[in-house]
C-alpha atoms as a PDB file:
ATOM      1  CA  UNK A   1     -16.293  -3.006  10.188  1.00  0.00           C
ATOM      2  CA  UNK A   2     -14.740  -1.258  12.954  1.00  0.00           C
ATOM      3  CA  UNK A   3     -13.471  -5.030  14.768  1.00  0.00           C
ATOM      4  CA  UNK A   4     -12.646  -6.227  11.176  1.00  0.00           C
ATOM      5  CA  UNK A   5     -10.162  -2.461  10.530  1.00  0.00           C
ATOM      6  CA  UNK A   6      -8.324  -3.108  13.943  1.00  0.00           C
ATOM      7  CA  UNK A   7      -7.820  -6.927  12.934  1.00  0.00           C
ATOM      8  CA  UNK A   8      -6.156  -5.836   9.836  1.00  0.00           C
ATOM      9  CA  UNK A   9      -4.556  -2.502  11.149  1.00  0.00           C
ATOM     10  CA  UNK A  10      -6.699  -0.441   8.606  1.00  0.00           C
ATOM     11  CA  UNK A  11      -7.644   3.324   8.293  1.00  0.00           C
ATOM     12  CA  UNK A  12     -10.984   4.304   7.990  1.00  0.00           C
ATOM     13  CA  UNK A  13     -12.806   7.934   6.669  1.00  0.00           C
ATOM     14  CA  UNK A  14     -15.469   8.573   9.239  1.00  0.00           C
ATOM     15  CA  UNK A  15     -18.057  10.574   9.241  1.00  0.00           C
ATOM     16  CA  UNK A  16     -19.310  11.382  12.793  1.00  0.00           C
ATOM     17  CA  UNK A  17     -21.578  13.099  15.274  1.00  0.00           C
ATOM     18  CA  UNK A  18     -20.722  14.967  18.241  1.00  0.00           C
ATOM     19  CA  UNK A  19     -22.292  15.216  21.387  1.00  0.00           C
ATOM     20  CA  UNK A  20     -23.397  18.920  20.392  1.00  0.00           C
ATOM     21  CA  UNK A  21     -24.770  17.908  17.243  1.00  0.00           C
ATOM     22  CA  UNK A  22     -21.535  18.814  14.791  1.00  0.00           C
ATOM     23  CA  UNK A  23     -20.493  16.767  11.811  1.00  0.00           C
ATOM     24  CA  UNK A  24     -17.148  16.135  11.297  1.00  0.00           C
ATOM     25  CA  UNK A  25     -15.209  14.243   8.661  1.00  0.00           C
ATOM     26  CA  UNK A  26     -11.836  12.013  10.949  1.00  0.00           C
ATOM     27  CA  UNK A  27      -9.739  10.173   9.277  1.00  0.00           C
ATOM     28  CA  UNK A  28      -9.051   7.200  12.295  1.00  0.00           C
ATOM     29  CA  UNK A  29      -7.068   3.834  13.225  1.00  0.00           C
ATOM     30  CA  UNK A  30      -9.246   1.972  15.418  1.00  0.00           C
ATOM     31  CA  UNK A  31      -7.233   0.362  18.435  1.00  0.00           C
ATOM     32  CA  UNK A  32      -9.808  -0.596  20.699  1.00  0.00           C
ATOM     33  CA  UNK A  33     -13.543  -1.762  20.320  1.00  0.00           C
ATOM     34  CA  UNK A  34     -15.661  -1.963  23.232  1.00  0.00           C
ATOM     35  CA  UNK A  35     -20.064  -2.765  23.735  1.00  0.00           C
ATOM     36  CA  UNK A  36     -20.356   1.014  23.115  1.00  0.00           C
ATOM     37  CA  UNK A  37     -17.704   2.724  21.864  1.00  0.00           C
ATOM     38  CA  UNK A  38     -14.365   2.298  20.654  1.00  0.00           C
ATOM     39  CA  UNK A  39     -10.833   3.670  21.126  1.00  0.00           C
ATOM     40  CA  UNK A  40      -8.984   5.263  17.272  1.00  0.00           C
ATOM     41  CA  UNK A  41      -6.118   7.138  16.946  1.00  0.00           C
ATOM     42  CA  UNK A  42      -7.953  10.391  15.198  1.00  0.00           C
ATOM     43  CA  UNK A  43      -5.832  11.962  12.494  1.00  0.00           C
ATOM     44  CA  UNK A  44      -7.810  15.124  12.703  1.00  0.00           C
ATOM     45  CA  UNK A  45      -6.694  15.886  16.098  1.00  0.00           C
ATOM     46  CA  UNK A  46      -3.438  13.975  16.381  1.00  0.00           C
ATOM     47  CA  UNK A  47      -4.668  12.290  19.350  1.00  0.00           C
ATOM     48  CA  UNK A  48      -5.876   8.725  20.841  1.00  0.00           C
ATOM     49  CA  UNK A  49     -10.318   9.557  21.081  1.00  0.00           C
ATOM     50  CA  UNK A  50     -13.206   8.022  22.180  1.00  0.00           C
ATOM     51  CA  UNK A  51     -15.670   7.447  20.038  1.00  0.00           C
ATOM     52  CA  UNK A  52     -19.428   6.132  21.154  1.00  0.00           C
ATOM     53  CA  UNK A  53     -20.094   3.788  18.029  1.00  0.00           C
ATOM     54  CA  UNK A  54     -24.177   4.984  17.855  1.00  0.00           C
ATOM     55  CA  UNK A  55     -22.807   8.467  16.440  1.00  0.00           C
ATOM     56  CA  UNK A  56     -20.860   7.096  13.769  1.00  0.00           C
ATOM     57  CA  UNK A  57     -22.161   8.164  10.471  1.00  0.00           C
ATOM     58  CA  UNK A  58     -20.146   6.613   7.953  1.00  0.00           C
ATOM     59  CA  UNK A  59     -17.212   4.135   7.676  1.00  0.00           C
ATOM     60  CA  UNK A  60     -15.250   3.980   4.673  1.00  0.00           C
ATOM     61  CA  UNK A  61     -12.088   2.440   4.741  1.00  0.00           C
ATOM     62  CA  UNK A  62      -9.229   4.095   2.935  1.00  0.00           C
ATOM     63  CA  UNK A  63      -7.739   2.216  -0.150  1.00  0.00           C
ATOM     64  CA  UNK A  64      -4.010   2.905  -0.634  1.00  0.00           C
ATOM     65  CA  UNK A  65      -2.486   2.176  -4.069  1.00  0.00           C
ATOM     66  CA  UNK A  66       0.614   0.378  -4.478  1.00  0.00           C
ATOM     67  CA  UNK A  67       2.770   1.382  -7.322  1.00  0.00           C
ATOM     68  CA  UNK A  68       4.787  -0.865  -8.349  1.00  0.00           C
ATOM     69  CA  UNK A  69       8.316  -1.281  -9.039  1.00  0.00           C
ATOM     70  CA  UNK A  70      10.369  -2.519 -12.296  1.00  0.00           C
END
């Protein structure tokens, strides 16, 4: 999921597990994916993060509705 999001410039609603053992729900756009952990633009913090991949939780991308125009 996380190669397939930065193929197709897509945000995804993570769920994630820090190093101290806290939860957190980012909202990211993943630039970079390495062996272990990838590179997102984190929408909590407003900031380009490093994320080791084993401590994701959860991936869920985020679905944006169109509305269309007449």
């Amino acid at each position: 999921m996380l190669i397939k999001s930065v193929e197709h410039n897509q945000v995804l609603d993570m769920m994630y597990l820090s190093k101290s053992g806290q939860v957190s729900k980012r909202r990211v756009r993943v630039l970079l994916v390495g062996d272990v952990s990838f590179r997102a633009y984190c929408y909590l913090r407003g900031s380009k993060r490093t994320f080791t991949i084993d401590n994701v939780l959860a991936l869920v991308p985020v679905i944006t509705k169109e509305s269309m125009v007449i």
